[in-house]
Protein backbone atom coordinates (compact mmCIF):
# COMPACT_ATOMS: atom_id res chain seq x y z
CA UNK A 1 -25.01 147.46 -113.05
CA UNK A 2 -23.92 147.86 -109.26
CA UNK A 3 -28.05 146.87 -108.35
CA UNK A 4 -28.34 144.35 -111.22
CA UNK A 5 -24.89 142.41 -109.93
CA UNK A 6 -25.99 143.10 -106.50
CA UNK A 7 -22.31 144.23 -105.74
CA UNK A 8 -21.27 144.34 -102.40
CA UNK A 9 -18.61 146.03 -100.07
CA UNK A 10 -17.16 142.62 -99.73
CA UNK A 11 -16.93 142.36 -103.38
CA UNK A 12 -13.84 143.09 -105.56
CA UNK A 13 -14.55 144.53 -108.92
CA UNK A 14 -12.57 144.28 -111.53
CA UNK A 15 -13.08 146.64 -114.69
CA UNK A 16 -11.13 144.86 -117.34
CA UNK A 17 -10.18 147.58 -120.22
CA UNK A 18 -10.87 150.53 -117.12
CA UNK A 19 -9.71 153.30 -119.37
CA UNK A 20 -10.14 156.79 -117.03
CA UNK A 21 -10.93 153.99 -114.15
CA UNK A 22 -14.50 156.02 -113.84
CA UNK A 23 -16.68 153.12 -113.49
CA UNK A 24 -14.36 151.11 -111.08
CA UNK A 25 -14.02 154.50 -109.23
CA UNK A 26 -18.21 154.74 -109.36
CA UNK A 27 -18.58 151.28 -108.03
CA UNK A 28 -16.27 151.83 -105.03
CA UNK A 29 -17.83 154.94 -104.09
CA UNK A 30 -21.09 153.54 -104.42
CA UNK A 31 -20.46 150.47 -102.68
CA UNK A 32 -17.36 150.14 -100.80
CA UNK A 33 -16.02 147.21 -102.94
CA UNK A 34 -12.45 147.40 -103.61
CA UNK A 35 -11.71 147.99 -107.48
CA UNK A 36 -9.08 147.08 -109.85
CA UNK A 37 -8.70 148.67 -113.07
CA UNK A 38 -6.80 146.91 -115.95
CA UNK A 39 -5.70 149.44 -118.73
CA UNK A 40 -3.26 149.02 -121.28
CA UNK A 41 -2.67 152.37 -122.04
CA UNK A 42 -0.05 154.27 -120.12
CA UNK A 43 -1.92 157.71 -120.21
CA UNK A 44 -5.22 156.11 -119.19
CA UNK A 45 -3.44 154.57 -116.44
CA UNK A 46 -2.31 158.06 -115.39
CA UNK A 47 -5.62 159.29 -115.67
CA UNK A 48 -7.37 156.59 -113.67
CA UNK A 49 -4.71 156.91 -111.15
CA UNK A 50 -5.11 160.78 -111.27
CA UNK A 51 -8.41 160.17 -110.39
CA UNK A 52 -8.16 157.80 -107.62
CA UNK A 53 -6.14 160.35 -105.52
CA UNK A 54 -8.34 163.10 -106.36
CA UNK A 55 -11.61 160.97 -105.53
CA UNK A 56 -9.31 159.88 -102.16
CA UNK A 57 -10.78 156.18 -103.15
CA UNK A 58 -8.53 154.00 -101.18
CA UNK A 59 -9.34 150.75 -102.40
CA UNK A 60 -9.19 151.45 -105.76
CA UNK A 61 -5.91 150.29 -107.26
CA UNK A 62 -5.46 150.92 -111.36
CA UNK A 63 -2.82 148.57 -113.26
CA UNK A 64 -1.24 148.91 -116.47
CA UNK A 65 -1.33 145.87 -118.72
CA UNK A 66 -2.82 143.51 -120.79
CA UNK A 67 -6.18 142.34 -119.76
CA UNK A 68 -5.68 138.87 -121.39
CA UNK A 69 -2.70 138.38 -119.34
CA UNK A 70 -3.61 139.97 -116.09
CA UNK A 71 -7.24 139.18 -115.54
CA UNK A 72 -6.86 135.35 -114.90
CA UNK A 73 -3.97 136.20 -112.53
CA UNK A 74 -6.33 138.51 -110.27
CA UNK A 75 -7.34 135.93 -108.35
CA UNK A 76 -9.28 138.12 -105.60
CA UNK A 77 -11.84 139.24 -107.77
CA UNK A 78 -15.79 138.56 -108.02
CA UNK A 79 -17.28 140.47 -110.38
CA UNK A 80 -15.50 140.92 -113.71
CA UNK A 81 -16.88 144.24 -115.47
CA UNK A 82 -16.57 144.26 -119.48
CA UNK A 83 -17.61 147.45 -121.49
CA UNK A 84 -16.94 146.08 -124.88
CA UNK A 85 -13.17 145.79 -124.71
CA UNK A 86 -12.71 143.43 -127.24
CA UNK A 87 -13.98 140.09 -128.95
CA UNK A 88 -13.08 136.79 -130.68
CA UNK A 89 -9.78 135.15 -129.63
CA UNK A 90 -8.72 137.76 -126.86
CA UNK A 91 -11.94 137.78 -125.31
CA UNK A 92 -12.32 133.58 -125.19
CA UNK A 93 -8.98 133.45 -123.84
CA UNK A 94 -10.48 136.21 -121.03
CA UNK A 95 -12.77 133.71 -120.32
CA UNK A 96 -11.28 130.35 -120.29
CA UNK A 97 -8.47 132.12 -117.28
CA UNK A 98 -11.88 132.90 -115.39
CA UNK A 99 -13.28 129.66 -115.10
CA UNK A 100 -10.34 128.40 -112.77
CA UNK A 101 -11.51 131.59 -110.41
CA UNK A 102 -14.99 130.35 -110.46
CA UNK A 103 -13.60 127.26 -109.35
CA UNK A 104 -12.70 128.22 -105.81
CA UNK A 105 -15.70 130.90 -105.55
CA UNK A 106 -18.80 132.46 -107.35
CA UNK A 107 -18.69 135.08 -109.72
CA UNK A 108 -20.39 137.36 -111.85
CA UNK A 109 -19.52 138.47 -115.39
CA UNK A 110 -21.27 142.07 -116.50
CA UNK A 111 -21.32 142.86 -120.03
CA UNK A 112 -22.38 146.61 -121.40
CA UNK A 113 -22.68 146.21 -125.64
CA UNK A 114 -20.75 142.79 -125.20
CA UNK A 115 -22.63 139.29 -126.07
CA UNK A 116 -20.44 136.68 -124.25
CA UNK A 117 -19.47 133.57 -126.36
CA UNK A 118 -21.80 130.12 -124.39
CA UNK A 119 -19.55 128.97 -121.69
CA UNK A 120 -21.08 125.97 -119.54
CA UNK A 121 -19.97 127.18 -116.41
CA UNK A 122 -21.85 130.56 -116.67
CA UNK A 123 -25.58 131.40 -116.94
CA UNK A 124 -27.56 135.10 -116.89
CA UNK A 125 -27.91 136.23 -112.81
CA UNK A 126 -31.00 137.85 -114.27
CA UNK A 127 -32.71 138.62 -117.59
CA UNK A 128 -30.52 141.06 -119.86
CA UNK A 129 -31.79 144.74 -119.53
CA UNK A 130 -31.09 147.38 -121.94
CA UNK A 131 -27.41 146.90 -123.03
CA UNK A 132 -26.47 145.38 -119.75
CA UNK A 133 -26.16 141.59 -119.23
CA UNK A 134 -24.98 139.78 -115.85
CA UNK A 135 -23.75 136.21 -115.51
CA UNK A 136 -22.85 133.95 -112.93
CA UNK A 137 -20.65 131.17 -112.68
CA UNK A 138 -22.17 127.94 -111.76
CA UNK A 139 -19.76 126.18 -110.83
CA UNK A 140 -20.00 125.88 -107.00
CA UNK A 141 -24.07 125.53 -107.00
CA UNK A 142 -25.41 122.34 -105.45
CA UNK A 143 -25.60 119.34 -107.80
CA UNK A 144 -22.91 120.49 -110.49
């Protein structure tokens, strides 16, 4: 995922539904991106956070809440990490409060066991491989 979304150090990932926070943790160890982890669950939140201090990974910052109400309001973020957290109604309203980030910025959507529901405004970064799929917004290229 990290060499498919071509993530970056000046990236900020966000793992919506982080549970233990390992991937989030992975990607800012493997990349310097800052992380954000969005749990619901209070001892997953613990956990991640566990982690985070044990790992010393400074830029990786787990929150406890609701994903459909906190993921539109991280504003910062560019690449928006879903490991099948959940579908239908929850997961359209997910992505209608990321098309006003992809307004003001490109980003990229990666999907492990998810298929995303057609939205115009994103398209595959590359061809899905394996389980893994990566969009991109296309809302800021030339001519839209």
């Amino acid at each position: 995922m990290v060499e498919c979304a071509a993530v970056q150090a000046s990236d900020v990932f966000v793992d919506v539904g982080s549970g233990t926070g390992r991937a989030a943790a992975l990607v800012h160890l493997l990349t310097g991106a800052a992380a954000i982890g969005i749990e619901i669950q209070p001892a997953l939140v613990h956990a991640s956070r566990d982690l985070t201090t044990r790992l010393n990974a400074l830029r990786f910052s787990p929150i406890q809440g609701d994903a459909t109400v906190l993921t539109g309001c991280i504003t910062i973020g560019s690449i928006f990490f879903l490991y099948c957290p959940f579908s239908g109604a929850r997961l359209e309203k997910i992505l209608d409060d990321l098309e006003p980030i992809a307004r003001t910025r490109p980003i990229r959507v990666c999907c492990v066991d998810l298929s995303l529901p057609p939205r115009p405004w994103l398209t595959f970064a590359a061809p899905p491989s394996g389980n893994l799929t990566v969009y991109r917004s296309t809302l800021l290229d030339k001519g839209s």
